[in-house]
Protein backbone atom coordinates (compact mmCIF):
# COMPACT_ATOMS: atom_id res chain seq x y z
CA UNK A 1 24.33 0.80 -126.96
CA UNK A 2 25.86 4.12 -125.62
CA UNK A 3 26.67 7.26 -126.92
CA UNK A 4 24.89 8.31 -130.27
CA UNK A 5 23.13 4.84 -130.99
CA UNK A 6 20.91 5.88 -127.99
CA UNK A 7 17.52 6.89 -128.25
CA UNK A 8 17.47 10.71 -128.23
CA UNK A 9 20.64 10.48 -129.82
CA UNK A 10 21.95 11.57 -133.33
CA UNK A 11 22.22 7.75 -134.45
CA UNK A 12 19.10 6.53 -132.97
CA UNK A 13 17.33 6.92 -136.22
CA UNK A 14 19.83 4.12 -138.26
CA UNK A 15 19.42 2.18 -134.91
CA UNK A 16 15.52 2.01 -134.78
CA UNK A 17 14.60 0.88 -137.37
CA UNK A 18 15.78 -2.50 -136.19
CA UNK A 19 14.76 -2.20 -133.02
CA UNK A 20 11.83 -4.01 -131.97
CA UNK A 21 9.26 -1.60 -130.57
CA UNK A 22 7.29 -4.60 -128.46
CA UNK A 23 10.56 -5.24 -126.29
CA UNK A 24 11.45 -2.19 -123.74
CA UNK A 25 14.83 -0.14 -124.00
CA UNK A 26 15.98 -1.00 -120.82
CA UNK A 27 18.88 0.61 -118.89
CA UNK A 28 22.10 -1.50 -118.98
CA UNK A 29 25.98 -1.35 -117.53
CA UNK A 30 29.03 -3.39 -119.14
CA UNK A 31 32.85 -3.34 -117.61
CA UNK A 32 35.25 -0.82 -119.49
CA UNK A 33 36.23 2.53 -119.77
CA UNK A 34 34.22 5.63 -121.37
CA UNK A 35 36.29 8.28 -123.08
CA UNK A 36 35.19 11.33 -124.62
CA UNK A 37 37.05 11.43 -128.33
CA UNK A 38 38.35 15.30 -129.55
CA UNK A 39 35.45 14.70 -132.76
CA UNK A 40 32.87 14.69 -130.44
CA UNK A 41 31.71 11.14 -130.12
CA UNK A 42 32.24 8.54 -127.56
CA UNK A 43 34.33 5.40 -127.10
CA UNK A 44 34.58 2.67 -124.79
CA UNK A 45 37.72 0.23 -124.26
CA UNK A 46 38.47 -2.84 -122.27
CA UNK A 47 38.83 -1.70 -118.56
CA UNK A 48 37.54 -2.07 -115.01
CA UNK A 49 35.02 0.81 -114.86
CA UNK A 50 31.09 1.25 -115.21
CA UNK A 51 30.10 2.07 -118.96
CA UNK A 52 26.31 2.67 -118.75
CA UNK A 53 23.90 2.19 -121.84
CA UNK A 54 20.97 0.71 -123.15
CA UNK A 55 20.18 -2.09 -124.02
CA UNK A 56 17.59 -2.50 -126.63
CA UNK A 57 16.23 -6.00 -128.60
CA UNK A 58 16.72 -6.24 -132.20
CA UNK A 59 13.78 -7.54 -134.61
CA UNK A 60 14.69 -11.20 -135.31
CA UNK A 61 13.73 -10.92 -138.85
CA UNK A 62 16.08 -8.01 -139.18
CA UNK A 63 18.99 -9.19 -136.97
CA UNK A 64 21.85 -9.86 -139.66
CA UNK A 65 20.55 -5.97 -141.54
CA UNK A 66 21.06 -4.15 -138.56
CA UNK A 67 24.41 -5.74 -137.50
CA UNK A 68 25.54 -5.21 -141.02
CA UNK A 69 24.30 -1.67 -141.13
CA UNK A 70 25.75 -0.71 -137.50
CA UNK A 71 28.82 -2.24 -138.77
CA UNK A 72 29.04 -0.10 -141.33
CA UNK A 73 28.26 2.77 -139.27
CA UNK A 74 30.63 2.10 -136.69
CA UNK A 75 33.37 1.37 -139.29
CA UNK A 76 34.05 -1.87 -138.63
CA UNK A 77 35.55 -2.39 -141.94
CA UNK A 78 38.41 0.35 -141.94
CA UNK A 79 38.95 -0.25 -137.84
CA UNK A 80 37.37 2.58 -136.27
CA UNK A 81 35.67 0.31 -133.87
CA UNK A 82 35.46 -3.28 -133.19
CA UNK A 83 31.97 -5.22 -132.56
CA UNK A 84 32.52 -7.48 -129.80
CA UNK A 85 29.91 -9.90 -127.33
CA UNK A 86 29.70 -8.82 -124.03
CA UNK A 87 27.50 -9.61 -121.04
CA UNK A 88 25.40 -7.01 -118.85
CA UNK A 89 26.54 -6.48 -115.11
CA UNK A 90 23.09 -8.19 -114.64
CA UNK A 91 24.07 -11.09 -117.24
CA UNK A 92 22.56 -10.85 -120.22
CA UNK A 93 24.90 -11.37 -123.49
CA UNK A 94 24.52 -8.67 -126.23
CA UNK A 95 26.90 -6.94 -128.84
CA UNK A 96 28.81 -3.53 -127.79
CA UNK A 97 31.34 -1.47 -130.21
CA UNK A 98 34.81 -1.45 -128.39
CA UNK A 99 37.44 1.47 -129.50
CA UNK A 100 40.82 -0.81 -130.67
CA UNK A 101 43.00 2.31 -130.29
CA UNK A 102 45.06 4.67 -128.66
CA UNK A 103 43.18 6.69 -126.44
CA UNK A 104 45.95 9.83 -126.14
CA UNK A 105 44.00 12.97 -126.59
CA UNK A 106 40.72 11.29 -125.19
CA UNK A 107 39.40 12.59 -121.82
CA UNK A 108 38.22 9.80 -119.25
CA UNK A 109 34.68 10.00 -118.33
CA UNK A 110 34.72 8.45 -115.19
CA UNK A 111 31.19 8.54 -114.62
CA UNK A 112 30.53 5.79 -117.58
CA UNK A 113 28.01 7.68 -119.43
CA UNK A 114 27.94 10.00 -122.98
């Protein structure tokens, strides 16, 4: 996760919940491109850059709830973002919320991190 799904973050609370508090939150990087958005939240696109994150483990018994509810969150539905599988720079496969649109009035944030 990155941006406000991370702990300490304004989403972290919807996010919790599902997390499963016996696993660590560890540190994690994907490929892509960080932008800061003008309403103050970030987004990430396909690209060649460092996005940095965390990567936390979901409860198996509440897998399918929390996808569902991040989905809905994320806005999925009406194509605010799309919830794609990617793997870690150090391998490991996980979910990630991609932005599917135009990025004019974004600002780059080369440094890969909200």
């Amino acid at each position: 996760m990155y941006g406000t799904l991370k702990p300490g973050q304004s989403r972290w609370p919807a996010l919790a919940y599902y997390v499963d508090s016996t696993k660590p939150v560890l540190s994690a990087e994907i490929e892509g491109q960080m932008w800061a958005t003008p309403w103050g939240w970030p987004a990430v696109t396909a690209g060649m850059n460092i996005v940095r994150g965390v990567l936390v483990t979901l409860r198996p018994d509440r897998v399918t709830e929390a996808l569902t509810r991040l989905d809905e969150i994320e806005g999925t539905s009406s194509g605010l973002f799309e919830r794609v599988a990617v793997t870690t720079r150090s391998g490991t496969p996980c979910w990630t919320y991609l932005w599917p649109g135009s990025t004019a009035g974004f600002t780059s944030l080369a440094s890969g991190e909200w």
